[in-house]
C-alpha atoms as a PDB file:
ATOM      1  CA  UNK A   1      11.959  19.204   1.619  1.00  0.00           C
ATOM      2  CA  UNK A   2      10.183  16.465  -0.441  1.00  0.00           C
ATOM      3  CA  UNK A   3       8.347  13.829   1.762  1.00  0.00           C
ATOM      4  CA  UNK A   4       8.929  10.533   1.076  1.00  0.00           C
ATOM      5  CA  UNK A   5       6.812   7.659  -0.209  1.00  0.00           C
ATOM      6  CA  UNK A   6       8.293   4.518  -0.309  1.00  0.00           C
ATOM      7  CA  UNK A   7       6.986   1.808  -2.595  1.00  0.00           C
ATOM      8  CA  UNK A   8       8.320  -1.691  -1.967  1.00  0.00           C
ATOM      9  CA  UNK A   9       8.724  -4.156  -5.121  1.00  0.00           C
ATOM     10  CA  UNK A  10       9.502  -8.085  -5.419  1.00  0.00           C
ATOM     11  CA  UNK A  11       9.262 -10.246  -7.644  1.00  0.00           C
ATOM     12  CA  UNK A  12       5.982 -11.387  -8.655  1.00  0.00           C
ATOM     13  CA  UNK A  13       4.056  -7.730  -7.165  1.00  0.00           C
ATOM     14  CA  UNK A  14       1.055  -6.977  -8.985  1.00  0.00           C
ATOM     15  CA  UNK A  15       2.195  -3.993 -10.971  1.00  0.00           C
ATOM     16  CA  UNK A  16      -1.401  -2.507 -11.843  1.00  0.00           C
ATOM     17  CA  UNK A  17      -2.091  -1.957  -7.910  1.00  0.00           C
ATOM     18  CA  UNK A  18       0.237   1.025  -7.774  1.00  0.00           C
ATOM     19  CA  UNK A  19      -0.269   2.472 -11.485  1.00  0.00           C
ATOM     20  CA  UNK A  20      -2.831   4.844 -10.999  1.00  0.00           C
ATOM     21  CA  UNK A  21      -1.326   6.259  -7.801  1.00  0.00           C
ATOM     22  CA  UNK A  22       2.626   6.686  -8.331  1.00  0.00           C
ATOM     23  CA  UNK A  23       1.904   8.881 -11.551  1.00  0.00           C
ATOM     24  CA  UNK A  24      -0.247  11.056  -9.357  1.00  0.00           C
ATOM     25  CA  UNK A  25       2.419  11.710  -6.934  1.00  0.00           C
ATOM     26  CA  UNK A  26       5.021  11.568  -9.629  1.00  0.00           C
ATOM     27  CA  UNK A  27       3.655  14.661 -11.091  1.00  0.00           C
ATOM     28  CA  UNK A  28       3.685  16.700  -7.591  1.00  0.00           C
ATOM     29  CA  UNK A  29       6.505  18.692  -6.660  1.00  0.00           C
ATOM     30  CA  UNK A  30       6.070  17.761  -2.766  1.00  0.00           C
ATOM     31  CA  UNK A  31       6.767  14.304  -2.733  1.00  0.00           C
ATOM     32  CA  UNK A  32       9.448  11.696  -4.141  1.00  0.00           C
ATOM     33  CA  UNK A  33       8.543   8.544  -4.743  1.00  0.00           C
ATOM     34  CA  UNK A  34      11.454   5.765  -4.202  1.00  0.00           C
ATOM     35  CA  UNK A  35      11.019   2.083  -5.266  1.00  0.00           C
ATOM     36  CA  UNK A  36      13.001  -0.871  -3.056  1.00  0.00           C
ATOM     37  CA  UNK A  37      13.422  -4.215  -3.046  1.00  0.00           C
ATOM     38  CA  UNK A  38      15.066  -6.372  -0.331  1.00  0.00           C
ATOM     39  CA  UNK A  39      18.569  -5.913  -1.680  1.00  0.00           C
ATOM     40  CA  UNK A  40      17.843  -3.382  -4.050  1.00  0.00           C
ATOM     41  CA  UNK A  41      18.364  -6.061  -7.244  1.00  0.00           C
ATOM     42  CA  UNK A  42      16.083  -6.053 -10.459  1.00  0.00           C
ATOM     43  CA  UNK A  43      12.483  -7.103  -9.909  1.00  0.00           C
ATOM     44  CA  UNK A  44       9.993  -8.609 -12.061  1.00  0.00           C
ATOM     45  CA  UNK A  45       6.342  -7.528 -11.696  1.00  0.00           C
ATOM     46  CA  UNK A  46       3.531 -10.433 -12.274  1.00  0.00           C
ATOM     47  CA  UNK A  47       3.158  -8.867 -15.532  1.00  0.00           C
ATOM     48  CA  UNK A  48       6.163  -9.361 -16.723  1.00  0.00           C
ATOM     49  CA  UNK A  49       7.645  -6.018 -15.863  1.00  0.00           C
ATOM     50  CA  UNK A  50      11.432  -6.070 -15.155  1.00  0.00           C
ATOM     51  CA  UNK A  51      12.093  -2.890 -13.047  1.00  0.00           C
ATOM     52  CA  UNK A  52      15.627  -1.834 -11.242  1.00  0.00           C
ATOM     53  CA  UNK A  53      14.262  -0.242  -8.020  1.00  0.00           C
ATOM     54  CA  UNK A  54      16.032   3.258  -6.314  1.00  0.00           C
ATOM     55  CA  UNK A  55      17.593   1.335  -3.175  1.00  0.00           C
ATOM     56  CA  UNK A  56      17.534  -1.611  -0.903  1.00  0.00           C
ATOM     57  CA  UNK A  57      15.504  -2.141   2.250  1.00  0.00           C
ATOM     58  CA  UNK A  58      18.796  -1.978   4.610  1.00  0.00           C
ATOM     59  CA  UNK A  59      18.895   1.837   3.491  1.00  0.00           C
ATOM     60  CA  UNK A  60      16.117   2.954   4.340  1.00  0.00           C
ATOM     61  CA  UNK A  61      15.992   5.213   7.766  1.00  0.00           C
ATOM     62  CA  UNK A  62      12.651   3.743   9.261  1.00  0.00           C
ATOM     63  CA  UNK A  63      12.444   8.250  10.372  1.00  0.00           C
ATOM     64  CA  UNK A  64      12.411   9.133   6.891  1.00  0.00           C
ATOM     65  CA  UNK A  65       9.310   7.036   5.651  1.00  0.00           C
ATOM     66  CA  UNK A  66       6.373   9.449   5.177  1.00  0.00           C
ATOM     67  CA  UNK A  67       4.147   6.839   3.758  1.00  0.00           C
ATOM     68  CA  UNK A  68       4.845   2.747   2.882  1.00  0.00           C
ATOM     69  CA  UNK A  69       3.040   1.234   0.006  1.00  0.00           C
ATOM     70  CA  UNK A  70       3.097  -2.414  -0.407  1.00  0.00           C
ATOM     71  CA  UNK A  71       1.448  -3.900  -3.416  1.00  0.00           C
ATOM     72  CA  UNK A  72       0.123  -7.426  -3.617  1.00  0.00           C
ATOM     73  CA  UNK A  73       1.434 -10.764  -4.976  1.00  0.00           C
ATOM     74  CA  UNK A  74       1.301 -14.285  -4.026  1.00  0.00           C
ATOM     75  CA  UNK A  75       4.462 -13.370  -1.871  1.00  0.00           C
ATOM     76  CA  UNK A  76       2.779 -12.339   1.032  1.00  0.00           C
ATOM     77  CA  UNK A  77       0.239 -15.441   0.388  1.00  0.00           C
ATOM     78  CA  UNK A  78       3.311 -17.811   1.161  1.00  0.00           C
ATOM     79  CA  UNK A  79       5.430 -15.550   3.781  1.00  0.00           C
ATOM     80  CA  UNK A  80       8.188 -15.067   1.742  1.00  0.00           C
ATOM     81  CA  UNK A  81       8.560 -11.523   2.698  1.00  0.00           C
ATOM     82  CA  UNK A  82       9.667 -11.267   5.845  1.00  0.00           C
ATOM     83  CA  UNK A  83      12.540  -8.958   5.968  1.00  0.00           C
ATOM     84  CA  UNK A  84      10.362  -6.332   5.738  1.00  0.00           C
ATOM     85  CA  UNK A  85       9.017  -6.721   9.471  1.00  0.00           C
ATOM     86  CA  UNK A  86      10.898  -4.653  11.280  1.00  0.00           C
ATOM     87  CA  UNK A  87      10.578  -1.126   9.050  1.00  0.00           C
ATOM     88  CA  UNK A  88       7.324  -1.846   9.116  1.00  0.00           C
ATOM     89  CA  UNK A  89       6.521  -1.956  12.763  1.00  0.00           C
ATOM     90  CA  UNK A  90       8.593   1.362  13.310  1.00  0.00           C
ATOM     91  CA  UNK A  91       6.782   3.221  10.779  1.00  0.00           C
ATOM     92  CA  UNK A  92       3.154   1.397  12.294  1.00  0.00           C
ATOM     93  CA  UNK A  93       4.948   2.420  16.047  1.00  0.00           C
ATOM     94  CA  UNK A  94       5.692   5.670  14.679  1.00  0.00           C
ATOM     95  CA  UNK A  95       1.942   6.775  13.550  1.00  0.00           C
ATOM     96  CA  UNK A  96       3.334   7.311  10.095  1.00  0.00           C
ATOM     97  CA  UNK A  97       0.639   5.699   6.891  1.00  0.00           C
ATOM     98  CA  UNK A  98       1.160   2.329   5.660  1.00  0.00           C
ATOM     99  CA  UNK A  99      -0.766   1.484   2.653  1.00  0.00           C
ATOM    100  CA  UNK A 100      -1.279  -2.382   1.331  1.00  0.00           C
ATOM    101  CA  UNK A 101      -3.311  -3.956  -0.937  1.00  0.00           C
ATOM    102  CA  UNK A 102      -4.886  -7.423  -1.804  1.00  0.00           C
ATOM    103  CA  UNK A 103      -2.172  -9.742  -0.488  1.00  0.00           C
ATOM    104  CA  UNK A 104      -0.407  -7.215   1.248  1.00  0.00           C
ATOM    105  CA  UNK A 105      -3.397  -7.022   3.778  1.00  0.00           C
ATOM    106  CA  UNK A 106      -2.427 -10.369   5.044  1.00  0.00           C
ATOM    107  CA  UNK A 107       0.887  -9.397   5.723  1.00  0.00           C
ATOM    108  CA  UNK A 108      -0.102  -6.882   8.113  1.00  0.00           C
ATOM    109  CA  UNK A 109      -2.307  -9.078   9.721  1.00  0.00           C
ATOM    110  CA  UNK A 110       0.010 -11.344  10.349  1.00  0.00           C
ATOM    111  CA  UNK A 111       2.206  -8.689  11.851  1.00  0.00           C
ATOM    112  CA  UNK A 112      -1.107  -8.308  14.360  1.00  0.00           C
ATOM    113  CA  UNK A 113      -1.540  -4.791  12.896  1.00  0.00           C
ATOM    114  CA  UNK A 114      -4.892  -5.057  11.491  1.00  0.00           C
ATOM    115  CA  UNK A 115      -6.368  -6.283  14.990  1.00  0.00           C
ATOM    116  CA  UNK A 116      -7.547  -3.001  16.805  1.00  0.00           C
ATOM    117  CA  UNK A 117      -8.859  -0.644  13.604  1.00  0.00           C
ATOM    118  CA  UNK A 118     -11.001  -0.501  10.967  1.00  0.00           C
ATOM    119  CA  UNK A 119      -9.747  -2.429   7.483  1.00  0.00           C
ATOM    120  CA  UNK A 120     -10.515  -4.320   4.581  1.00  0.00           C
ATOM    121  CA  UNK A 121      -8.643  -6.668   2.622  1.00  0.00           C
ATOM    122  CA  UNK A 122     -10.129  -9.397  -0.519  1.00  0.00           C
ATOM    123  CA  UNK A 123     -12.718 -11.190   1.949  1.00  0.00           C
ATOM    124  CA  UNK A 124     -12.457 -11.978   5.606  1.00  0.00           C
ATOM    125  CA  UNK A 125     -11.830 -15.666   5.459  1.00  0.00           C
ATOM    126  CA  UNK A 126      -9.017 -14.762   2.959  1.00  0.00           C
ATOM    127  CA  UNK A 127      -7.481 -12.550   5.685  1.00  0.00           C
ATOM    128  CA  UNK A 128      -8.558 -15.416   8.648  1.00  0.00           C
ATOM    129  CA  UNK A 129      -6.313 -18.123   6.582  1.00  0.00           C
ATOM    130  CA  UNK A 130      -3.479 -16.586   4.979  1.00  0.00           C
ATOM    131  CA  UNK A 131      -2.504 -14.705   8.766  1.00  0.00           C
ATOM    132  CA  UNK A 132      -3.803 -17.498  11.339  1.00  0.00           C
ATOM    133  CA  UNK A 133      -2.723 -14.583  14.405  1.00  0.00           C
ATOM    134  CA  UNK A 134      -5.341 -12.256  13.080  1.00  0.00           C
ATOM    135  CA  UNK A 135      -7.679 -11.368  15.451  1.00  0.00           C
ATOM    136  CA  UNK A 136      -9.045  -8.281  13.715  1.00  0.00           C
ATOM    137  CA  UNK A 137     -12.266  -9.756  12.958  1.00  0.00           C
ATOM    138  CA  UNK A 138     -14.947  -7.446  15.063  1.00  0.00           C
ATOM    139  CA  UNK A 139     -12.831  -4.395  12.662  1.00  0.00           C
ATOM    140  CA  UNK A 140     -13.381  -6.039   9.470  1.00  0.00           C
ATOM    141  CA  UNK A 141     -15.327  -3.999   6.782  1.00  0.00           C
ATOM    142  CA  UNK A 142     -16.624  -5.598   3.941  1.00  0.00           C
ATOM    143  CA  UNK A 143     -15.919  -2.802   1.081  1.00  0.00           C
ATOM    144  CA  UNK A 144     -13.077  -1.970  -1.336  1.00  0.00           C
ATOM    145  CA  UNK A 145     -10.641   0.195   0.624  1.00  0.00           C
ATOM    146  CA  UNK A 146     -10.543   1.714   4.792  1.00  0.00           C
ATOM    147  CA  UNK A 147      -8.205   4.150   6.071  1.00  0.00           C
ATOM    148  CA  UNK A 148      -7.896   3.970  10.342  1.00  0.00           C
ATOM    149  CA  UNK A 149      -5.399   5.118  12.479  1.00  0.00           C
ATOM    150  CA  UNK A 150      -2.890   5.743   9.461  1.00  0.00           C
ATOM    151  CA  UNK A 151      -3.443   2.619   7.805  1.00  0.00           C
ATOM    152  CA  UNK A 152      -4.617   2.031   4.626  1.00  0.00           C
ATOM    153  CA  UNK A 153      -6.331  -1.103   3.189  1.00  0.00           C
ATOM    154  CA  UNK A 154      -7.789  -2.125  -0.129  1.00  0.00           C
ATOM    155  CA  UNK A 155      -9.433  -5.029  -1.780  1.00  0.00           C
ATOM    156  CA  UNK A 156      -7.134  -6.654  -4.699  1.00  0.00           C
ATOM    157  CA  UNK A 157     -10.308  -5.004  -6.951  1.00  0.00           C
ATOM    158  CA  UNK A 158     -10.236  -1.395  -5.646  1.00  0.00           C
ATOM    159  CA  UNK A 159      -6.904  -0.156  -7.261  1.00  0.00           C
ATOM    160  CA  UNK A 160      -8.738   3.332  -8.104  1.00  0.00           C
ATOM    161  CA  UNK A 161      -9.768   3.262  -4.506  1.00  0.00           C
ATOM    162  CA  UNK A 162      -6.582   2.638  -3.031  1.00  0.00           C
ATOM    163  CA  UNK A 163      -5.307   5.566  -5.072  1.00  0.00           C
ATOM    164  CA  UNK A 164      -7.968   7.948  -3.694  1.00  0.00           C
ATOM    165  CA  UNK A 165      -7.188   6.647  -0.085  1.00  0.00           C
ATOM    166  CA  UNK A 166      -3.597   7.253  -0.223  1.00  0.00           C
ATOM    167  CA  UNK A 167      -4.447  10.521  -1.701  1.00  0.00           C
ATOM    168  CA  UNK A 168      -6.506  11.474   0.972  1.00  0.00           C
ATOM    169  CA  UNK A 169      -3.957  10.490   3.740  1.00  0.00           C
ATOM    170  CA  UNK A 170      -1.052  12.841   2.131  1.00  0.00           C
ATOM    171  CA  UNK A 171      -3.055  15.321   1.073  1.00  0.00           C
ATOM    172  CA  UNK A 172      -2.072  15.517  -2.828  1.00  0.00           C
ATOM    173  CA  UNK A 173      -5.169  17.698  -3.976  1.00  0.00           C
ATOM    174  CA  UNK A 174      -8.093  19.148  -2.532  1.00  0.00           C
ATOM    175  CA  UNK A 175     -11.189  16.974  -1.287  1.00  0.00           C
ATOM    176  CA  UNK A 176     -12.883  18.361  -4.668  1.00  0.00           C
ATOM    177  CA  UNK A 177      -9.903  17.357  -6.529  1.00  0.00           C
ATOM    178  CA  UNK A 178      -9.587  14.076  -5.400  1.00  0.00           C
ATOM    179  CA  UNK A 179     -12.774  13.111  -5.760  1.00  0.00           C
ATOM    180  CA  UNK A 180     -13.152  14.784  -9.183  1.00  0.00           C
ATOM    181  CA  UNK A 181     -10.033  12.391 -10.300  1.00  0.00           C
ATOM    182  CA  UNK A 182     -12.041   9.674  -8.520  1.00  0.00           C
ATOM    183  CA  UNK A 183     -14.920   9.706 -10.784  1.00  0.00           C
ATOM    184  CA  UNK A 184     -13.016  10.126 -13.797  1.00  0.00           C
ATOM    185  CA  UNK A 185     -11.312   7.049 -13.845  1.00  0.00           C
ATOM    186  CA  UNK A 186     -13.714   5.008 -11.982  1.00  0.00           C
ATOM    187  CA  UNK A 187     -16.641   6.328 -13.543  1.00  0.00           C
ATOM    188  CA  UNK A 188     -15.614   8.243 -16.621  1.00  0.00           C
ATOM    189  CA  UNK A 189     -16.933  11.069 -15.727  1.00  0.00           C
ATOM    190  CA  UNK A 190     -14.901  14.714 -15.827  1.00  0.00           C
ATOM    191  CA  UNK A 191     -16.673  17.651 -13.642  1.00  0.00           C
ATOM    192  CA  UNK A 192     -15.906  21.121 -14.645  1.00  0.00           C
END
């Protein structure tokens, strides 16, 4: 059976975080990538990109979520998402990966998630005012992306990063592999 990677999309996500991982995945037979939204309607991406996700969030079976990605977007910025709290505390609760990005960082910080491991997020008086009940800061790392405890963080400038991180967590290639896609698109560089 495929695992699962759930990808959650609003309006206004920034559509470039997830586009070098989801065509990774895409291409491997042991995983199935499905796109929400709150109530499963069209989304448009900050760049314009109108996309009809798989499903709604009241489908999803909190048990069946082998990773959660959430992109960034001014969204989390302003707390509009906050429907999203409760699947994301089972899978946290259930030691199963959550991945976020830029914005997205804040969100788990303000879900007091970020407070006893290692993360990152765009700078740590970003993270301090967007969530106001983070208390994470003795964890904070200043780099582009952290993986602790089955969480995932990146920097809204480390969408190659994020990639490799969430490749790392599920295991899509080999260390060798990974880190050969790693420095081709970061670096442009392709080892034999």
């Amino acid at each position: 059976m495929k695992k699962k990677i759930y990808v959650f999309l609003f309006d206004g996500f920034s559509d470039w975080e997830i586009a070098y991982f989801t065509p990774e995945i895409n291409r491997s037979e042991r995983f199935e990538l499905i796109y929400f939204s709150v109530d499963g309607k069209s989304v448009s991406s900050m760049g314009g990109l109108s996309i009809q996700p798989s499903t709604s969030l009241h489908t999803i079976d909190p048990a069946a979520v082998d990773l959660l990605v959430l992109p960034g977007g001014t969204a989390w910025e302003k707390r509009a998402i906050t429907e999203l709290d409760s699947l994301t505390r089972s899978v946290h609760q259930a030691g199963k990966p959550i991945a976020a990005i830029c914005a997205a960082t804040t969100y788990l910080g303000q879900l007091g998630l970020l407070d006893d491991l290692r993360h990152t997020s765009n700078d740590l008086n970003y993270l301090k005012e967007i969530a106001p009940q983070y208390r994470g800061d003795a964890h904070y790392q200043k780099t582009l992306a952290v993986t602790d405890k089955q969480v995932i963080t990146a920097n809204g400038i480390a969408t190659i990063e994020f990639a490799r991180e969430i490749f790392k967590t599920i295991e899509l290639h080999t260390h060798d592999n990974i880190e050969k896609w790693f420095q081709l698109f970061k670096n442009g560089v392709w080892a034999q």
